[in-house]
PDB file of N, CA and C in Angstrom:
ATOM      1  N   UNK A   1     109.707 101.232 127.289  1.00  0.00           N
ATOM      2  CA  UNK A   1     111.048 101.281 126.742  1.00  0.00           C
ATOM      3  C   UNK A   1     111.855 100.107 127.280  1.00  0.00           C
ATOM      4  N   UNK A   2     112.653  99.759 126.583  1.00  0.00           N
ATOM      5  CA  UNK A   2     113.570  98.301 126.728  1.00  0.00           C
ATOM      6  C   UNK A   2     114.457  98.997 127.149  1.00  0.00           C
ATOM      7  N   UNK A   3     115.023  98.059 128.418  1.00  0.00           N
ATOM      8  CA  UNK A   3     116.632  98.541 129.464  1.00  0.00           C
ATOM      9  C   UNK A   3     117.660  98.569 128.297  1.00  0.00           C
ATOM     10  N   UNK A   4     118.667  98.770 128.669  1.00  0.00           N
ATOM     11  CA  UNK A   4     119.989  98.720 127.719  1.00  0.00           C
ATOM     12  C   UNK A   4     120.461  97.364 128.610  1.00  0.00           C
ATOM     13  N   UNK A   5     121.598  96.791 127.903  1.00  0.00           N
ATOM     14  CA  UNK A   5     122.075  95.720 128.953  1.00  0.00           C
ATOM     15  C   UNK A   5     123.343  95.853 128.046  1.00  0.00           C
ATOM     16  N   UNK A   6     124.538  94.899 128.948  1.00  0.00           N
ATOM     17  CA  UNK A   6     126.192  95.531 128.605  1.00  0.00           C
ATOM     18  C   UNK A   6     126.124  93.442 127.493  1.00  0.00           C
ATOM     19  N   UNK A   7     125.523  92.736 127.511  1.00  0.00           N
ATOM     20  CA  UNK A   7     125.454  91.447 127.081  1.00  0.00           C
ATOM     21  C   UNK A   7     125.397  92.316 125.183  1.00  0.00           C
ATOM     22  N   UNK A   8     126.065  91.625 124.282  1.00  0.00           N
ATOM     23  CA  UNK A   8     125.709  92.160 122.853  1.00  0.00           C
ATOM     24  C   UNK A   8     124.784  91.145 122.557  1.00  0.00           C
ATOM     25  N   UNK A   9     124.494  89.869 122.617  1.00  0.00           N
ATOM     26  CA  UNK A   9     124.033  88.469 122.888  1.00  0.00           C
ATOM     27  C   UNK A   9     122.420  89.394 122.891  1.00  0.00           C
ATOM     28  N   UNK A  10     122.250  89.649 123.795  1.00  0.00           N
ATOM     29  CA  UNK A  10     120.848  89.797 124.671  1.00  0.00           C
ATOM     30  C   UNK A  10     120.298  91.645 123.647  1.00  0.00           C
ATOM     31  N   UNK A  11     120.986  91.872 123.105  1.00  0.00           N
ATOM     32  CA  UNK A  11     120.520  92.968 122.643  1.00  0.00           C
ATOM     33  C   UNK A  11     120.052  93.031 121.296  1.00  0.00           C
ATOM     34  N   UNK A  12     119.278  94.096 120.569  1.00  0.00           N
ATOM     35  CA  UNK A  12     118.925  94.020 119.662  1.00  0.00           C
ATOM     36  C   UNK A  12     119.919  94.724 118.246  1.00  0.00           C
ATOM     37  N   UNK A  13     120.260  94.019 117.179  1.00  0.00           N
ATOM     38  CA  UNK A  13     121.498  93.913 116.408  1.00  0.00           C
ATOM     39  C   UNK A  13     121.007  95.457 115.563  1.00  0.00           C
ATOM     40  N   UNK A  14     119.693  96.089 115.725  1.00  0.00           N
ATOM     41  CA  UNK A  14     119.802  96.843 114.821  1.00  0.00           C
ATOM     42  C   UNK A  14     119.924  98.429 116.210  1.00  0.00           C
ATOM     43  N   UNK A  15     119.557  98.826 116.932  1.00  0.00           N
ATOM     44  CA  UNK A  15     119.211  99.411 117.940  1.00  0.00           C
ATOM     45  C   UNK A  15     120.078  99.727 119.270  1.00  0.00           C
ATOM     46  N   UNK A  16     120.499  98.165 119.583  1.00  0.00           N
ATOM     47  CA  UNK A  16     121.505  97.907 121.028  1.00  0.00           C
ATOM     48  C   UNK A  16     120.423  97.769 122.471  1.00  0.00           C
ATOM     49  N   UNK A  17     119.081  97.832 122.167  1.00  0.00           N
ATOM     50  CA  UNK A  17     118.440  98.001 122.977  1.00  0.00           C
ATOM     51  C   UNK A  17     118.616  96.283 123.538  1.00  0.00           C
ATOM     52  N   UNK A  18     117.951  96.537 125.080  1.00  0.00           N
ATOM     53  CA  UNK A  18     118.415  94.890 125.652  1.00  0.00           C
ATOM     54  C   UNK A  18     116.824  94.292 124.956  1.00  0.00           C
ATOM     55  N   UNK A  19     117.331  92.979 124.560  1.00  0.00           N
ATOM     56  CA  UNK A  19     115.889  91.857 123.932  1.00  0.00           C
ATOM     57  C   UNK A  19     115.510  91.032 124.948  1.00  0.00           C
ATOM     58  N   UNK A  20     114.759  90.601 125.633  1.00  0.00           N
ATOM     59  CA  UNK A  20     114.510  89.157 126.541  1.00  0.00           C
ATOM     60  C   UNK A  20     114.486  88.255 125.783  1.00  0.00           C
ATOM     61  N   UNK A  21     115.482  87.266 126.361  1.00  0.00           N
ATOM     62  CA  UNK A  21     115.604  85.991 125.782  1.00  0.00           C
ATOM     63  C   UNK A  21     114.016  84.937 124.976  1.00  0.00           C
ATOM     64  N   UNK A  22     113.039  85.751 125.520  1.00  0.00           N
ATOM     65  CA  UNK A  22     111.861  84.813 124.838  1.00  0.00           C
ATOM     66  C   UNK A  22     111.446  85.120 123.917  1.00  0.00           C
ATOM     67  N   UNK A  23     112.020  86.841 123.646  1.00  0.00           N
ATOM     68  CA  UNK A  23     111.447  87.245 122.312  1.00  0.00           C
ATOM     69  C   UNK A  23     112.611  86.708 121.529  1.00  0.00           C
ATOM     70  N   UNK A  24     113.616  86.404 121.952  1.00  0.00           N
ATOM     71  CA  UNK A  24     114.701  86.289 121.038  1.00  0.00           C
ATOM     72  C   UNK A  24     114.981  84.699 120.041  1.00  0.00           C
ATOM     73  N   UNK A  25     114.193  83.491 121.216  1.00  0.00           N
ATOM     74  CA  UNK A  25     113.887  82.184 120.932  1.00  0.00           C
ATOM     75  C   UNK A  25     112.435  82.635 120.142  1.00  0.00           C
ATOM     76  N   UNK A  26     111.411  83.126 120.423  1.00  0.00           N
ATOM     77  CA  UNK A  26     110.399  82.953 119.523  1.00  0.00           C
ATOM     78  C   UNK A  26     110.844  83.900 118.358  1.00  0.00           C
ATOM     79  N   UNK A  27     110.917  85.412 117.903  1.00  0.00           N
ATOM     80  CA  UNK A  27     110.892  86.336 116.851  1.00  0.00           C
ATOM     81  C   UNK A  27     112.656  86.138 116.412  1.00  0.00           C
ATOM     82  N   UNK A  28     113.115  86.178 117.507  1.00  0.00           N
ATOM     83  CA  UNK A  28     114.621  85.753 116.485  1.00  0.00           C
ATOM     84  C   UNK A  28     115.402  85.047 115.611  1.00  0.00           C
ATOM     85  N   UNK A  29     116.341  84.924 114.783  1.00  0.00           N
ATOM     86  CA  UNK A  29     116.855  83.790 114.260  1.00  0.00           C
ATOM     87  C   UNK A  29     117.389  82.615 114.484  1.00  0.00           C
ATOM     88  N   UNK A  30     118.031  81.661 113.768  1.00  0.00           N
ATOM     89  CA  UNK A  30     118.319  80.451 114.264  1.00  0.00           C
ATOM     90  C   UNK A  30     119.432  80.176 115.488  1.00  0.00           C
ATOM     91  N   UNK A  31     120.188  81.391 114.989  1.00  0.00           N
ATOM     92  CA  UNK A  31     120.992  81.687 116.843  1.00  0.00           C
ATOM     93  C   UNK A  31     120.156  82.593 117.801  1.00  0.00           C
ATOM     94  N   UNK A  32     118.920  82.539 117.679  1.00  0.00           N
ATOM     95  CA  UNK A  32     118.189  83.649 119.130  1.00  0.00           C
ATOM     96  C   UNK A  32     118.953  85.039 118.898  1.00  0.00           C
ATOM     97  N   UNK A  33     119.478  85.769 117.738  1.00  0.00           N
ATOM     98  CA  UNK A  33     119.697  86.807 117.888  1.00  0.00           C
ATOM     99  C   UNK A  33     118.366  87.792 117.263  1.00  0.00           C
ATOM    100  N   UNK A  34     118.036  88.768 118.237  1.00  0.00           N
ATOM    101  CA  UNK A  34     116.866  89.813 117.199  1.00  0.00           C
ATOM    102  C   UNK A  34     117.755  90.514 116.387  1.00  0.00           C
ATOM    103  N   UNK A  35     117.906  91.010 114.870  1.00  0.00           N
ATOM    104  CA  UNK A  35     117.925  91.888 114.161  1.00  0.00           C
ATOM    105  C   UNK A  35     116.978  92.946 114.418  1.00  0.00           C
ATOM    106  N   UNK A  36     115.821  92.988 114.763  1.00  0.00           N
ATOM    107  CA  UNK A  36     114.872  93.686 114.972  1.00  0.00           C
ATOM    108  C   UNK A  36     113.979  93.866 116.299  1.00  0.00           C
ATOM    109  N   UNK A  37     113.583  95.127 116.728  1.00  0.00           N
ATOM    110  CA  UNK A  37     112.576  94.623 118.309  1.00  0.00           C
ATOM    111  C   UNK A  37     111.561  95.854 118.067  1.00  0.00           C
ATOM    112  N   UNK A  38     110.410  95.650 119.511  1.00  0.00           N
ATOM    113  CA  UNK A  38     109.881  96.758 119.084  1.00  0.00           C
ATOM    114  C   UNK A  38     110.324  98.182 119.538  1.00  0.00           C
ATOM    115  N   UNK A  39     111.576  98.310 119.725  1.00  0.00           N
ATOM    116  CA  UNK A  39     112.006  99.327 119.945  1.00  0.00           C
ATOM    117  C   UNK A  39     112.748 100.270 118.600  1.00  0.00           C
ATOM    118  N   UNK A  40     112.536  99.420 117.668  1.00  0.00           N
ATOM    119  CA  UNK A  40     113.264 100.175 116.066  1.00  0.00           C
ATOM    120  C   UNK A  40     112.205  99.519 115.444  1.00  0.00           C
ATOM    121  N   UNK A  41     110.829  98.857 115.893  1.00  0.00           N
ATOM    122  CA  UNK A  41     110.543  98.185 114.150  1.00  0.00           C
ATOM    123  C   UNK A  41     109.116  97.921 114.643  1.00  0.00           C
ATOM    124  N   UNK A  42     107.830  97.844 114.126  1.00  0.00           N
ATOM    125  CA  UNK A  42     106.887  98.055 114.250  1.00  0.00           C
ATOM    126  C   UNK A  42     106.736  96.286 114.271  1.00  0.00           C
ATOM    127  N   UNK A  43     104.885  95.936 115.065  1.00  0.00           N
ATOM    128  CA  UNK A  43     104.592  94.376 115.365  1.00  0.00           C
ATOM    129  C   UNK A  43     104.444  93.664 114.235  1.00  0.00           C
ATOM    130  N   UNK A  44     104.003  94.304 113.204  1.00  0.00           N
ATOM    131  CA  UNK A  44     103.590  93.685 112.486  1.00  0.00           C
ATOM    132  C   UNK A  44     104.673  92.998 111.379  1.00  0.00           C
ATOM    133  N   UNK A  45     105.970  94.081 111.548  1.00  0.00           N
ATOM    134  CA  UNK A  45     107.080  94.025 110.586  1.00  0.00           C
ATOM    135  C   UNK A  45     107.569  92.227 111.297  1.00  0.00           C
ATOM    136  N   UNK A  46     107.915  92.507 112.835  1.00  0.00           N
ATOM    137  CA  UNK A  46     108.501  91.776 113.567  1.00  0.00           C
ATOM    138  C   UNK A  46     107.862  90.119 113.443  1.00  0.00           C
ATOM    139  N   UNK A  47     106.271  90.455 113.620  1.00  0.00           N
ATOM    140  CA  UNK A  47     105.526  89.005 113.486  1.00  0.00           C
ATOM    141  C   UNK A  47     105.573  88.431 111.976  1.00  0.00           C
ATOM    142  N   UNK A  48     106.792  89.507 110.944  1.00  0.00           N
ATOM    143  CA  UNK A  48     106.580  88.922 109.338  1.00  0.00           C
ATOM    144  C   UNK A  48     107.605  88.187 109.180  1.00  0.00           C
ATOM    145  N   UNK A  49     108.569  88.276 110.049  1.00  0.00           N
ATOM    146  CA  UNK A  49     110.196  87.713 110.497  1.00  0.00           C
ATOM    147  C   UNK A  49     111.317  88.858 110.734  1.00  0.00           C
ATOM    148  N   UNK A  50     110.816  90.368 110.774  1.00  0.00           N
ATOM    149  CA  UNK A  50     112.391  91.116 110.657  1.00  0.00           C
ATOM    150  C   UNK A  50     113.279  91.048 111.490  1.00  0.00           C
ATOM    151  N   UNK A  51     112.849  90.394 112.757  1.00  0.00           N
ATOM    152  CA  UNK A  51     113.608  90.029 114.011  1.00  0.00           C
ATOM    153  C   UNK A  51     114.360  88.770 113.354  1.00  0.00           C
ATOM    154  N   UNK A  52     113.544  88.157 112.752  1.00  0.00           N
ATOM    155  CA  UNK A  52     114.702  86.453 112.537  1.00  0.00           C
ATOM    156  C   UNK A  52     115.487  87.334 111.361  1.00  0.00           C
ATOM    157  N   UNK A  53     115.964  88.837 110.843  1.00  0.00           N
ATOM    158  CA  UNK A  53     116.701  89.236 109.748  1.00  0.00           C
ATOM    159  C   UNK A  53     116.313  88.576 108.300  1.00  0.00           C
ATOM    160  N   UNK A  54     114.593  88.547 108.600  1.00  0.00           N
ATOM    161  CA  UNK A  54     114.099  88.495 107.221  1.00  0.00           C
ATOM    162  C   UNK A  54     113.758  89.737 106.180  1.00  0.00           C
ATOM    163  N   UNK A  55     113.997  89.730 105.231  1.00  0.00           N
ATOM    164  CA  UNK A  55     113.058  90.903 104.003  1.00  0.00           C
ATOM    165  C   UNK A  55     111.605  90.799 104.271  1.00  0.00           C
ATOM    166  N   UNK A  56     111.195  91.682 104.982  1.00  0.00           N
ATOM    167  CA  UNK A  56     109.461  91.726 104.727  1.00  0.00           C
ATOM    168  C   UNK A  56     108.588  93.034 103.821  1.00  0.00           C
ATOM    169  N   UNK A  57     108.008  93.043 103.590  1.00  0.00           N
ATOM    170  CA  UNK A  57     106.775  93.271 102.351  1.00  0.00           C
ATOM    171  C   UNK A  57     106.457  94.824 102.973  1.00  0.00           C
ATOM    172  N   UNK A  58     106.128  94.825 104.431  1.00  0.00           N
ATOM    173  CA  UNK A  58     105.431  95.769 105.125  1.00  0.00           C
ATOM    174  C   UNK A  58     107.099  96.883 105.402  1.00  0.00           C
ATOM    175  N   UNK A  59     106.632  98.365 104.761  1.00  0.00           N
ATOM    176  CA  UNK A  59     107.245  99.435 105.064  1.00  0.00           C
ATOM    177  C   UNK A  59     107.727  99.404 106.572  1.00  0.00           C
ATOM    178  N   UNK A  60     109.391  99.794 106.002  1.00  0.00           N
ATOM    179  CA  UNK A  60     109.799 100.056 107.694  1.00  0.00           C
ATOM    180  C   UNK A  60     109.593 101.109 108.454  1.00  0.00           C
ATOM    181  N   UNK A  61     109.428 100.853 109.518  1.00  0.00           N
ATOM    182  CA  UNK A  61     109.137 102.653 110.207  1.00  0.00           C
ATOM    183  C   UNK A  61     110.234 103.385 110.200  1.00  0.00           C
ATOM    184  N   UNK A  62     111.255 102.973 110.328  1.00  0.00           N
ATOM    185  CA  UNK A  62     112.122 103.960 110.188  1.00  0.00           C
ATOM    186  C   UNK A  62     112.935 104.447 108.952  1.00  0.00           C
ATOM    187  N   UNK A  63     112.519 104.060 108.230  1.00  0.00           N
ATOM    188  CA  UNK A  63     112.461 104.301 106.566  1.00  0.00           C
ATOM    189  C   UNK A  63     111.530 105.166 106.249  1.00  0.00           C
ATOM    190  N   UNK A  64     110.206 104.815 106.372  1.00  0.00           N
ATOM    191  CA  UNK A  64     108.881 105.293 106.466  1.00  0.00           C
ATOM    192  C   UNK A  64     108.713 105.817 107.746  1.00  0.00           C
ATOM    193  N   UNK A  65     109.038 106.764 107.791  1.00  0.00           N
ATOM    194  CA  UNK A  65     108.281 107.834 109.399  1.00  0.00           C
ATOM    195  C   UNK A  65     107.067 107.773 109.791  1.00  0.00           C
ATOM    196  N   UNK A  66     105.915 107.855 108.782  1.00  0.00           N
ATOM    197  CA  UNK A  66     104.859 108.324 108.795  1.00  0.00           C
ATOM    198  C   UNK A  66     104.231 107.309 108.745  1.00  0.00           C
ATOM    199  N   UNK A  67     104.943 105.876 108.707  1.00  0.00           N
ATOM    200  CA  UNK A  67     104.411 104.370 108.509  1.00  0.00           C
ATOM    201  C   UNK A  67     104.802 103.650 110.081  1.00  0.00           C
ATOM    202  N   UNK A  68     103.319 103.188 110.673  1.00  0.00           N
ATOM    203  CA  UNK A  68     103.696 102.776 111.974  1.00  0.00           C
ATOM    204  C   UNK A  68     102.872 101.689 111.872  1.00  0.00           C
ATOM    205  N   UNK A  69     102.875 100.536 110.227  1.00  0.00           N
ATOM    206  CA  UNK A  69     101.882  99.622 109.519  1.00  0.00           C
ATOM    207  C   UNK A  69     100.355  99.641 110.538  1.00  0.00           C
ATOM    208  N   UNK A  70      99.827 100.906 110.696  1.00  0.00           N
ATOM    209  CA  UNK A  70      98.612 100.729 110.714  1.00  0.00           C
ATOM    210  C   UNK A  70      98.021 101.773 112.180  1.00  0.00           C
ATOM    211  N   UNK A  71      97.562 102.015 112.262  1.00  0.00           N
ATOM    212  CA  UNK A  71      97.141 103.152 113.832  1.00  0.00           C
ATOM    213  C   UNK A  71      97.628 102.338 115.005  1.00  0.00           C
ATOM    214  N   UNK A  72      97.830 103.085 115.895  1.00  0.00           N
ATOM    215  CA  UNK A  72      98.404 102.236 117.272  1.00  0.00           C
ATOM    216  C   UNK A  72      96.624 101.906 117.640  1.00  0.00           C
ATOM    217  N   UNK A  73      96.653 100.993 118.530  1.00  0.00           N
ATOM    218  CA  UNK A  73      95.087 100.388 119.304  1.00  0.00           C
ATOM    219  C   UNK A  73      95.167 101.171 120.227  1.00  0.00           C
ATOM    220  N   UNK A  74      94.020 102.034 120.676  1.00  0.00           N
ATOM    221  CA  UNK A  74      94.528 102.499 121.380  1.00  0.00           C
ATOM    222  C   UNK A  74      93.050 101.984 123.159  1.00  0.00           C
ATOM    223  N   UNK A  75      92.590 100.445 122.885  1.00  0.00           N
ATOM    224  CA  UNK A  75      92.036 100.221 123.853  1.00  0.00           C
ATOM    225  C   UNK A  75      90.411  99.925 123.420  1.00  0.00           C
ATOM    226  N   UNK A  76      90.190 100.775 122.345  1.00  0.00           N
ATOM    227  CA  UNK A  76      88.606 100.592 122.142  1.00  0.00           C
ATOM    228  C   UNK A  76      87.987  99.759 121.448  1.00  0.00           C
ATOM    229  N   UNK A  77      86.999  99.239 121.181  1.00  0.00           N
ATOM    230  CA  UNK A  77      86.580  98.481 120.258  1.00  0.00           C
ATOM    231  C   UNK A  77      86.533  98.458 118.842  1.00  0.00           C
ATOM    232  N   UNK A  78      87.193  97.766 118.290  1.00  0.00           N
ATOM    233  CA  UNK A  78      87.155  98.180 116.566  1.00  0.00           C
ATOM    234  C   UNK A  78      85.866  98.514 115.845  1.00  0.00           C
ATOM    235  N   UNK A  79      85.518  99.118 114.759  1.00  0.00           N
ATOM    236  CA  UNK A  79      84.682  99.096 114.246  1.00  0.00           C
ATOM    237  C   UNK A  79      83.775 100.411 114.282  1.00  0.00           C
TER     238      UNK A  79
END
């Protein structure tokens, strides 16, 4: 779970949860703000741009409950 932090800057725009600044320069938008983290939004949504506050293709989880785009890993070998 992501800390909370009192910065609005450092937090995530959909959630409030605190973002680290590296996810926020790599997955965020052109001002380093996340719209999205993985604390409201699944990896795969995030690695499509929803953090930079893009429209992506892949169901949201929290739209979609039952959509978490794909089984969690849970360590074993695929296949």
């Amino acid at each position: 779970m992501l800390l909370r932090s009192h910065s609005s800057r450092s937090n995530c725009l959909r959630c409030d949860a605190h973002v680290p600044a590296d996810f926020r320069r790599v997955h965020g938008d052109a001002d380093d703000r996340a719209h999205r983290c993985p604390e409201c939004d699944s990896w795969v949504r995030i690695c499509e741009g929803s953090a930079a506050g893009k429209d992506v293709d892949t169901p949201d989880p929290q739209t979609s409950p039952a959509r978490n785009a794909g089984e969690p890993w849970d360590g074993g070998l695929s296949g």
